[in-house]
C-alpha atoms as a PDB file:
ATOM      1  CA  UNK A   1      17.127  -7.905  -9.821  1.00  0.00           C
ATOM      2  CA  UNK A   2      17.006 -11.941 -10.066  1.00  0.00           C
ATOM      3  CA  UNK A   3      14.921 -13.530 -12.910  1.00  0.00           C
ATOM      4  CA  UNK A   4      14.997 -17.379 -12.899  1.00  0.00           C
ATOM      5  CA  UNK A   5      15.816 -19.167 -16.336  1.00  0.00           C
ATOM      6  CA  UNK A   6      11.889 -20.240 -16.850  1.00  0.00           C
ATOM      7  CA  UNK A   7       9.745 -18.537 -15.009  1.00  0.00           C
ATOM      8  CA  UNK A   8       5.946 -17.739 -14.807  1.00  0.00           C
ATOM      9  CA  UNK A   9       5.216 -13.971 -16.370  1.00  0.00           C
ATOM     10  CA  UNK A  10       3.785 -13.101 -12.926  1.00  0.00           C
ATOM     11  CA  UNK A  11       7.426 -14.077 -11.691  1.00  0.00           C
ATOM     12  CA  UNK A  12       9.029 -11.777 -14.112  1.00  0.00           C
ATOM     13  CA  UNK A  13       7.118  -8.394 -13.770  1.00  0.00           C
ATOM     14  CA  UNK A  14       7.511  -9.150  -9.795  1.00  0.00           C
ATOM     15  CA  UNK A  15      11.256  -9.282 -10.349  1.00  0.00           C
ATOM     16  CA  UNK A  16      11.728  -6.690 -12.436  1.00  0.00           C
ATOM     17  CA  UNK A  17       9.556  -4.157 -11.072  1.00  0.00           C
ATOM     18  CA  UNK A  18      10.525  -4.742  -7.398  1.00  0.00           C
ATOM     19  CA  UNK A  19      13.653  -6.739  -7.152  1.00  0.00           C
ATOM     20  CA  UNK A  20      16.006  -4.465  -8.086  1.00  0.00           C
ATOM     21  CA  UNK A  21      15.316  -2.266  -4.462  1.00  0.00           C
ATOM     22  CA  UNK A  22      17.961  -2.908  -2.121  1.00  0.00           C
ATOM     23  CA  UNK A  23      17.796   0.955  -0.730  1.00  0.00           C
ATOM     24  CA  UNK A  24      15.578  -0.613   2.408  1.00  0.00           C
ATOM     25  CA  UNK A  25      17.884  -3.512   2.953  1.00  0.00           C
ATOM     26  CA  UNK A  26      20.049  -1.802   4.859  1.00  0.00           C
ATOM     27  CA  UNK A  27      17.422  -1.082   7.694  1.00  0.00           C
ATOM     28  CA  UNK A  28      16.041  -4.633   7.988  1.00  0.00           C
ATOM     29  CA  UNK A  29      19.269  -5.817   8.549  1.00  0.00           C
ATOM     30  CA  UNK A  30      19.617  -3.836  11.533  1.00  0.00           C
ATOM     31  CA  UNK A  31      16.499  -4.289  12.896  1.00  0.00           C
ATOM     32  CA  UNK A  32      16.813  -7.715  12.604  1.00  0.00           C
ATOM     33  CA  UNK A  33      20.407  -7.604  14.284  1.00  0.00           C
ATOM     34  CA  UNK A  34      18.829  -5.334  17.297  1.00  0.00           C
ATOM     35  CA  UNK A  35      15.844  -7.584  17.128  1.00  0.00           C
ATOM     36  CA  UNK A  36      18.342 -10.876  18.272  1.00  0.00           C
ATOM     37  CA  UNK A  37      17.935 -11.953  21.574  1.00  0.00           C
ATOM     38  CA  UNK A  38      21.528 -12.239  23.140  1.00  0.00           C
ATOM     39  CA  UNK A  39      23.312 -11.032  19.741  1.00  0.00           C
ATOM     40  CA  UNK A  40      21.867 -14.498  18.241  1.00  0.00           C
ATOM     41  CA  UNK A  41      20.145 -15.155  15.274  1.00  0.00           C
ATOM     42  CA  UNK A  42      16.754 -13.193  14.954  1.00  0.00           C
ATOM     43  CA  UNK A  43      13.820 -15.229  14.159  1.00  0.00           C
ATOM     44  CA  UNK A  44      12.071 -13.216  11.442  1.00  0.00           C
ATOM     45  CA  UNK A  45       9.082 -12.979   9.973  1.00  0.00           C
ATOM     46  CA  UNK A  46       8.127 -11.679   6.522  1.00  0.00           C
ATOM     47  CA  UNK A  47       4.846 -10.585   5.253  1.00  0.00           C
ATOM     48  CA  UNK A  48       4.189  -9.919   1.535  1.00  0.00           C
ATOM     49  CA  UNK A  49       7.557 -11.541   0.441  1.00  0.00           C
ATOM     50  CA  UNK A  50       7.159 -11.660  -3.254  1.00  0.00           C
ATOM     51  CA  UNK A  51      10.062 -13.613  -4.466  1.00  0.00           C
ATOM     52  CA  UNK A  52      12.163 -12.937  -1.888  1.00  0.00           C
ATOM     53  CA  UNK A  53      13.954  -9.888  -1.911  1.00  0.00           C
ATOM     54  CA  UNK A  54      14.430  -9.398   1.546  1.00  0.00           C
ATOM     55  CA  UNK A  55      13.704 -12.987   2.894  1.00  0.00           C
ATOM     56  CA  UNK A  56      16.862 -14.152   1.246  1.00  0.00           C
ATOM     57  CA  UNK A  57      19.272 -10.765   2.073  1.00  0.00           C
ATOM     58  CA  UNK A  58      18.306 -11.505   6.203  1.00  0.00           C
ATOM     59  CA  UNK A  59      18.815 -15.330   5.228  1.00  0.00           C
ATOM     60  CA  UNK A  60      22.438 -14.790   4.113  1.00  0.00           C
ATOM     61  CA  UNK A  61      23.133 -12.728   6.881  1.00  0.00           C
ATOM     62  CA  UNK A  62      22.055 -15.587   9.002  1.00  0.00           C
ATOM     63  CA  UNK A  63      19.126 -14.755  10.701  1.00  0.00           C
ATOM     64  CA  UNK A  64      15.854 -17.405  10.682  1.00  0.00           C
ATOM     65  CA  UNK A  65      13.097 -16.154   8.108  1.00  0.00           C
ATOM     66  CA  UNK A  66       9.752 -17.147   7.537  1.00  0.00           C
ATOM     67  CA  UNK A  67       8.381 -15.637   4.054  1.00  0.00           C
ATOM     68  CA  UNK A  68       4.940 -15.118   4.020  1.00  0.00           C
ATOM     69  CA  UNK A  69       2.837 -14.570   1.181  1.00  0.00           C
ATOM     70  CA  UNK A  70      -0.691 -14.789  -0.716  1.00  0.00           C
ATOM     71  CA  UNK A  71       1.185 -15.692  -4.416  1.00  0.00           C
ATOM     72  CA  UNK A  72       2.163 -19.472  -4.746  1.00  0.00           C
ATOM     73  CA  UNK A  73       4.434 -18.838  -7.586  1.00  0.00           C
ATOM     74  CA  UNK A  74       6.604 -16.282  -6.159  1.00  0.00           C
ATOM     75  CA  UNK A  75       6.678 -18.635  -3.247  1.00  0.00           C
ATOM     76  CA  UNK A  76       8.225 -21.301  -4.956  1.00  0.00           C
ATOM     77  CA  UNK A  77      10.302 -19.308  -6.796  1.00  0.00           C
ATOM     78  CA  UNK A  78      11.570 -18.125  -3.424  1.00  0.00           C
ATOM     79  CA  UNK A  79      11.805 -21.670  -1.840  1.00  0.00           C
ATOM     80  CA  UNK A  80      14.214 -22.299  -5.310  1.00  0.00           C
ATOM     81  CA  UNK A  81      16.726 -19.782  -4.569  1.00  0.00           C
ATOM     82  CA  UNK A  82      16.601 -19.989  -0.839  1.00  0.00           C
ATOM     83  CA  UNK A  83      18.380 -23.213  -1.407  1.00  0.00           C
ATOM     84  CA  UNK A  84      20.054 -24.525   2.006  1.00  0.00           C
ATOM     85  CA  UNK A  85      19.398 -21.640   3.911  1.00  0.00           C
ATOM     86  CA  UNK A  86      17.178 -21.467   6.855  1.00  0.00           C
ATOM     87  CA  UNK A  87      14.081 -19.569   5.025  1.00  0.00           C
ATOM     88  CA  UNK A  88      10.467 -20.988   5.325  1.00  0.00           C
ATOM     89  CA  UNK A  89       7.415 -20.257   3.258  1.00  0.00           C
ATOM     90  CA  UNK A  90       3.958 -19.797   3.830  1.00  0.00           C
ATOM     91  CA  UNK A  91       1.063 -19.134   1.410  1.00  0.00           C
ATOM     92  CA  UNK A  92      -1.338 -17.624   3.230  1.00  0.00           C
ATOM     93  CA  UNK A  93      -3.043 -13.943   3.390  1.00  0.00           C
ATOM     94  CA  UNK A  94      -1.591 -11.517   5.267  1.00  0.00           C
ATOM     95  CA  UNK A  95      -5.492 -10.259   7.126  1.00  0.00           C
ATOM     96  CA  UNK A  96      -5.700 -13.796   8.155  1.00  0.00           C
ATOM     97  CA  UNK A  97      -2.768 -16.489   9.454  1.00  0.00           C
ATOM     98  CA  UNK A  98      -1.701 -18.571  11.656  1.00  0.00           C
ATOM     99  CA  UNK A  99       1.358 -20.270  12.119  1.00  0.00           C
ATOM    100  CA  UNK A 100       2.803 -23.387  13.855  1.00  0.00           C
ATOM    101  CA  UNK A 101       5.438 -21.429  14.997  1.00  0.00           C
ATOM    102  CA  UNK A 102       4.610 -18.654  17.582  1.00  0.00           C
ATOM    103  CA  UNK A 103       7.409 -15.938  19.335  1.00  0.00           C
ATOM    104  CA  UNK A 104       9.113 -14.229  16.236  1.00  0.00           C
ATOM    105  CA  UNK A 105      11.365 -11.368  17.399  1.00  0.00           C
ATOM    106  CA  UNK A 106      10.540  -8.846  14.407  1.00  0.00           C
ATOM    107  CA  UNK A 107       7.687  -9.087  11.932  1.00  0.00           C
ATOM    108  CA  UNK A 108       8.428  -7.011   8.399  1.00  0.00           C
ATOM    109  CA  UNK A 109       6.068  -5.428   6.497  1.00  0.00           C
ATOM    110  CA  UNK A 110       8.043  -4.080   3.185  1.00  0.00           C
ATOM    111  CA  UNK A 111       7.942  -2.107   0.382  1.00  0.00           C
ATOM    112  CA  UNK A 112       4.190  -0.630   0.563  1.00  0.00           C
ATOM    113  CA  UNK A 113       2.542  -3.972   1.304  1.00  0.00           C
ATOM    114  CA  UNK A 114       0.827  -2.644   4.019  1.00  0.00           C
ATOM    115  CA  UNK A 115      -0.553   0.695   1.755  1.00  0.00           C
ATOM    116  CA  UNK A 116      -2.489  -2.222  -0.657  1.00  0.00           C
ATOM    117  CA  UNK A 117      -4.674  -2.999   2.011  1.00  0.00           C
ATOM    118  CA  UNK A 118      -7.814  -1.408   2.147  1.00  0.00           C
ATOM    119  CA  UNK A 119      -9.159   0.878   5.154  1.00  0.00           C
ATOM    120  CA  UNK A 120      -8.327   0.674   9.026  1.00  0.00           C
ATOM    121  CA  UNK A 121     -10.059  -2.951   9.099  1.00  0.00           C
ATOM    122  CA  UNK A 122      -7.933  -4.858   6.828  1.00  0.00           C
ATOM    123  CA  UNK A 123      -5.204  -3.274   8.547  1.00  0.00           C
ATOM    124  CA  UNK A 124      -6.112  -4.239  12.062  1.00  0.00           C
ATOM    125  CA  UNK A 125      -6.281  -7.789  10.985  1.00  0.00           C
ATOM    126  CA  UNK A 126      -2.641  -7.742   9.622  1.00  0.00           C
ATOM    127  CA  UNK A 127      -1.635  -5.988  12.996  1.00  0.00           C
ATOM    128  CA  UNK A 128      -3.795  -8.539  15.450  1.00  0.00           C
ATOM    129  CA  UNK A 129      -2.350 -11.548  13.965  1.00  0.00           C
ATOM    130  CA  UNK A 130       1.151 -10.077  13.306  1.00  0.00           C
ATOM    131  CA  UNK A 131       0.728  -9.016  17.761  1.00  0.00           C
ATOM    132  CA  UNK A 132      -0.434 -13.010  17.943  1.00  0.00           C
ATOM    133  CA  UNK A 133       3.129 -13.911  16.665  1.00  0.00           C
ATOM    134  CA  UNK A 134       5.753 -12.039  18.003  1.00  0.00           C
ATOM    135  CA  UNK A 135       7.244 -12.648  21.380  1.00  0.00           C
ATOM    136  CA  UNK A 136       6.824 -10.118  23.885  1.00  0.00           C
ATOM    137  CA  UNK A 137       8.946  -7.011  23.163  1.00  0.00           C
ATOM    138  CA  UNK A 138       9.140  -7.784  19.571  1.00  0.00           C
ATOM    139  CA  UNK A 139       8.980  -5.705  16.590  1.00  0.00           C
ATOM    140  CA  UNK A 140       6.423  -4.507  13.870  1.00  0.00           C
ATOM    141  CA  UNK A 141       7.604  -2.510  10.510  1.00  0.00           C
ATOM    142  CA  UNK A 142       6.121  -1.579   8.072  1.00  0.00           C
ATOM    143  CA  UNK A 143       7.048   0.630   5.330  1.00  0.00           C
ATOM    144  CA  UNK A 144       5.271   3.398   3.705  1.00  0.00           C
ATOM    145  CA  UNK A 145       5.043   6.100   1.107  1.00  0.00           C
ATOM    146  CA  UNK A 146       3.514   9.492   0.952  1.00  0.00           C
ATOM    147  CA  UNK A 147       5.751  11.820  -0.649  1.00  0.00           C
ATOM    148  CA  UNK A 148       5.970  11.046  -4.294  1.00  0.00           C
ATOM    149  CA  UNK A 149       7.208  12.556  -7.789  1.00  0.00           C
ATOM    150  CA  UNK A 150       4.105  12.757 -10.113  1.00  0.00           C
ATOM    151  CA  UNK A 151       4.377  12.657 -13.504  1.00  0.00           C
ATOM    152  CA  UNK A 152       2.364  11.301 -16.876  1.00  0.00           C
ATOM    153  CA  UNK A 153       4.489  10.639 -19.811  1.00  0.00           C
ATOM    154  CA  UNK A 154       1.512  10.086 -22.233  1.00  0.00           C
ATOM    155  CA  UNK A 155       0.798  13.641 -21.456  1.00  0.00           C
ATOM    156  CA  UNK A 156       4.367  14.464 -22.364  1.00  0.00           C
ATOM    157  CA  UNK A 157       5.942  14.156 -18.719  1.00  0.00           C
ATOM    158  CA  UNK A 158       9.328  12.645 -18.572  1.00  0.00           C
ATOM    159  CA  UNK A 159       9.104   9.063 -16.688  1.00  0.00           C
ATOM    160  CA  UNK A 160      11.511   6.649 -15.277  1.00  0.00           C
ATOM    161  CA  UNK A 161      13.684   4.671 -17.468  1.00  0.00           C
ATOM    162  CA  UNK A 162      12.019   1.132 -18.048  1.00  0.00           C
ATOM    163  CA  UNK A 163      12.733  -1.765 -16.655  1.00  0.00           C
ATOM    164  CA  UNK A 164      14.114  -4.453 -18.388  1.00  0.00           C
ATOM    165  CA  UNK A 165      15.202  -8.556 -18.967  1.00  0.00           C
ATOM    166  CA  UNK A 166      16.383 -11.034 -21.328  1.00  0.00           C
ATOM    167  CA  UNK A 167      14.776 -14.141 -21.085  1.00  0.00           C
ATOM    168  CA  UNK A 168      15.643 -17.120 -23.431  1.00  0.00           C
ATOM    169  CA  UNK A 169      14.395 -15.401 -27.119  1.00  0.00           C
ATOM    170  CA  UNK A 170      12.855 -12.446 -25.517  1.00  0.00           C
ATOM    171  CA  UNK A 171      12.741  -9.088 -23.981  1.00  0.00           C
ATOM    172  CA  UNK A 172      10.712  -7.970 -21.330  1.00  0.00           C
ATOM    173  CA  UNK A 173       9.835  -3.899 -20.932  1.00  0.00           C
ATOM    174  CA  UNK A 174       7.891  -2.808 -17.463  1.00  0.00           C
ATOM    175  CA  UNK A 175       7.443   1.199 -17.174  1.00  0.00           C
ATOM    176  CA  UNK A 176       6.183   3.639 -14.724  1.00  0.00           C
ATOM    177  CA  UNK A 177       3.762   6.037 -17.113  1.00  0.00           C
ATOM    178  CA  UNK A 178       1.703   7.653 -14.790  1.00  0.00           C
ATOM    179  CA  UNK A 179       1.861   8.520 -11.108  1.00  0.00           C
ATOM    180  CA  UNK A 180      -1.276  10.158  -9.589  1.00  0.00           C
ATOM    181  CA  UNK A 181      -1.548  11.840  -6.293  1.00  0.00           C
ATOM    182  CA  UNK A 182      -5.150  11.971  -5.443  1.00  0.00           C
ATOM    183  CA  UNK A 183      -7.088  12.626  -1.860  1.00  0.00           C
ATOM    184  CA  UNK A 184      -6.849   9.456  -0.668  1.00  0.00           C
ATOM    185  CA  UNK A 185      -4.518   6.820  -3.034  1.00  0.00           C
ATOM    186  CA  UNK A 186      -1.601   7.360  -4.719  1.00  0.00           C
ATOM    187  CA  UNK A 187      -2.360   5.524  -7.871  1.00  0.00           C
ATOM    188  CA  UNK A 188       0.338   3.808 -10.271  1.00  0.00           C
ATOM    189  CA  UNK A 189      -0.164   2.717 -14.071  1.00  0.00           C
ATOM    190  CA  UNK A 190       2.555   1.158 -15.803  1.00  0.00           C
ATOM    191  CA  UNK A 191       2.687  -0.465 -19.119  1.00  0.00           C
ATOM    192  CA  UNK A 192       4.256  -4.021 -19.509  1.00  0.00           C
ATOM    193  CA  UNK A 193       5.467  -5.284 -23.239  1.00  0.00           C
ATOM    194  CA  UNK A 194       6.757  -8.316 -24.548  1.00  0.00           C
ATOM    195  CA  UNK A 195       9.330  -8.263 -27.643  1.00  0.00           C
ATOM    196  CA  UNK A 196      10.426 -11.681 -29.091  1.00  0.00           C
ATOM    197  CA  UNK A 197      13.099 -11.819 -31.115  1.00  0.00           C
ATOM    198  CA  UNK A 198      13.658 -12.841 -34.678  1.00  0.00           C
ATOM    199  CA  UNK A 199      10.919  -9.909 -36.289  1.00  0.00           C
ATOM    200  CA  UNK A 200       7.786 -11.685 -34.622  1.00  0.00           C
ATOM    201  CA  UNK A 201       5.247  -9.283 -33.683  1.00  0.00           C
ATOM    202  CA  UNK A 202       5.172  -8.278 -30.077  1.00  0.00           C
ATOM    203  CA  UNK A 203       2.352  -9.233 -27.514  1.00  0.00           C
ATOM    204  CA  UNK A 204      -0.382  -6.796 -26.795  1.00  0.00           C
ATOM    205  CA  UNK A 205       0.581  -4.039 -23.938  1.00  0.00           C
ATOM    206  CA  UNK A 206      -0.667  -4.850 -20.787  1.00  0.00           C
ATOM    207  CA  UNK A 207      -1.713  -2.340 -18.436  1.00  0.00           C
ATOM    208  CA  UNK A 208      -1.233  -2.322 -14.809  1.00  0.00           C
ATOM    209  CA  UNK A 209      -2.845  -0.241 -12.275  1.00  0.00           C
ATOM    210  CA  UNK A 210      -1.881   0.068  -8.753  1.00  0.00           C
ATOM    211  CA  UNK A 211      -3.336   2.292  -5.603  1.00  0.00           C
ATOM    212  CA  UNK A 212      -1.659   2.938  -2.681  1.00  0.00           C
ATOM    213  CA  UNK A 213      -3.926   4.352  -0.067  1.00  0.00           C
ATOM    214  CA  UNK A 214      -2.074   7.443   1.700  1.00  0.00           C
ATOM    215  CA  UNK A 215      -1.422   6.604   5.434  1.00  0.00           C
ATOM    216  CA  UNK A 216       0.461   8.676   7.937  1.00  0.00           C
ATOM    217  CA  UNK A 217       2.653   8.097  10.648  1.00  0.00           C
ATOM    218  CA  UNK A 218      -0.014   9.647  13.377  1.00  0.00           C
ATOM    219  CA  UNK A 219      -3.059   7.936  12.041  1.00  0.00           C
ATOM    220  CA  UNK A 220      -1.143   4.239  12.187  1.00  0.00           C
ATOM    221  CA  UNK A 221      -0.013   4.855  15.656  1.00  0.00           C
ATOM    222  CA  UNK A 222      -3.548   5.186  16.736  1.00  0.00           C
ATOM    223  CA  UNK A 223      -4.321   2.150  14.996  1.00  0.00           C
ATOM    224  CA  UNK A 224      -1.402   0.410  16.261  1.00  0.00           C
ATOM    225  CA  UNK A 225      -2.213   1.164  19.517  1.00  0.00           C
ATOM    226  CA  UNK A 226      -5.917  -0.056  19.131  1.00  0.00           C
ATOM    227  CA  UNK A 227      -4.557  -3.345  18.056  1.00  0.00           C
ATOM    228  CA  UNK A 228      -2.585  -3.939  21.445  1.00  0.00           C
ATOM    229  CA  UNK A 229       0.987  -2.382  19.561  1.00  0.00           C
ATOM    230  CA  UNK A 230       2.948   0.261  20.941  1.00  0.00           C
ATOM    231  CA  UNK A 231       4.291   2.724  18.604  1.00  0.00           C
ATOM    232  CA  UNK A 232       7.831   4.091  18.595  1.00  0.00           C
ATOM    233  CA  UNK A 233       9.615   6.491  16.663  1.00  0.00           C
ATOM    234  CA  UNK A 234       9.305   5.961  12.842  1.00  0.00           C
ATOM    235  CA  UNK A 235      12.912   5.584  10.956  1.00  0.00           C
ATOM    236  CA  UNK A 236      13.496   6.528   7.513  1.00  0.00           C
ATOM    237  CA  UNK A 237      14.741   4.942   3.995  1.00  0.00           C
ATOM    238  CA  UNK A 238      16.498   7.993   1.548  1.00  0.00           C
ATOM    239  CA  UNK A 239      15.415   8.129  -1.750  1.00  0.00           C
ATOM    240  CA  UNK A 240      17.300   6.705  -4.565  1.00  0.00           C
ATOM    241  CA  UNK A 241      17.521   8.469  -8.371  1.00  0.00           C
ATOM    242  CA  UNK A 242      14.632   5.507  -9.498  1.00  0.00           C
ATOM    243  CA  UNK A 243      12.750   5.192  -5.834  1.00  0.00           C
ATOM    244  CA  UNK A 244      10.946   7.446  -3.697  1.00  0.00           C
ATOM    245  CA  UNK A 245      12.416   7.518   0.239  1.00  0.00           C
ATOM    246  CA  UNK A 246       9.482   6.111   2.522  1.00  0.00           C
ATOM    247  CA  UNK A 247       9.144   6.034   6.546  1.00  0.00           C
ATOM    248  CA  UNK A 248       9.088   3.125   8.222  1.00  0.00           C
ATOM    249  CA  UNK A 249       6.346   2.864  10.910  1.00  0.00           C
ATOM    250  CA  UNK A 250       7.810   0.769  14.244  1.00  0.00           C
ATOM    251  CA  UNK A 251       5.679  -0.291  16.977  1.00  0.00           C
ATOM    252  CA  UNK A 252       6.333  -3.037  19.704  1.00  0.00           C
ATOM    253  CA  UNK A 253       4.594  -5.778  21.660  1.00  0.00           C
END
């Protein structure tokens, strides 16, 4: 996990309750490296980016990234620590770009970026203008979840450790309390909290709710497929002792 010196609170949950993943790094890295026409540098492109977490790993491994994402703060953020290396960003919404630049060799989808959108429609816009993009015989991935550990530690469940940063005269707590399974979403509440130091009274818990709509690795083919993609075999990413695994779904131009 990377926290800058004086960032926005937006910056900070971000960082601390996604950068510290690397388990998927791994796999993007060799996509990317089969993904490189001629054993060259692959020309990437990165949806849902955040603060760069896997923009900057391909950068220093010396492919060419563009980091795409709707959150101008995490953008910059990125654009800071990309420093010299050949990463661009883009503010712009992942159902809805388009880009100067045109014939991208692999198009990433990480995390569970793609499991925030909602229904088959949003999701066929992602897919048609990540198609527009890539050169023929390019790459689509996306990561997913499905099989998760559910738990609810104000019931009395045990949860994940929280996460946690010192920042100038404070501390800042993010934790998991609740994970849901329903029909259709997997839903995700966590509880952020602010303690300064020096005895002054802490801010006010804020609650955060996430839903992951459940998606499988048939039903995305035939959606794949109905955007012009064609599907391949998914790969996998193991689980970690703080992460669930998750399948990454592959399709080409």
């Amino acid at each position: 996990m990377v926290v800058t010196d004086s960032p926005a609170l937006g910056v900070i949950w971000h960082d601390l309750e996604c950068g510290g993943y690397d388990a998927d790094l791994p796999l993007w890295r060799e996509l990317a490296g089969e993904s490189a026409p001629g054993g060259a540098s692959a020309r990437v492109l990165d949806i849902g980016c955040g603060s760069g977490r896997v923009a900057l790993d391909l950068a220093r491994a010396g492919h060419l990234v563009t980091a795409l994402d709707a959150d101008g703060q995490l953008l910059a953020v990125l654009a800071e620590r990309a420093g010299g290396m050949a990463v661009e960003t883009v503010e712009a919404d992942a159902r809805d770009f388009s880009l100067q630049r045109q014939g991208y060799d692999l198009c990433l989808v990480p995390m569970q970026t793609l499991q925030l959108l909602r229904g088959p429609d949003e999701r066929a816009a992602l897919f048609t203008r990540a198609r527009a993009h890539l050169r023929p015989g390019a790459r689509l991935a996306c990561a997913i979840v499905s099989d998760v550990d559910c738990f609810d530690s104000r019931a009395g469940g045990l949860g994940p450790s929280p996460e946690r940063a010192k920042l100038g005269d404070a501390l800042y707590l993010s934790r998991a309390v609740r994970v849901q399974r329903r029909e259709h979403f997997i839903r995700i509440e966590r509880e952020r909290l602010v303690l300064p130091s020096g005895g002054a009274p802490p801010a006010p818990v804020e609650h955060d709710v996430v839903e992951l709509e459940i998606l499988t690795e048939a039903g995305l083919a035939q959606e794949l497929r109905a955007a012009g993609l064609n599907p391949e075999p998914a790969r996998t990413i193991g689980e970690t002792y703080e992460h669930s695994g998750s399948e990454v779904i592959l399709a080409h131009v």
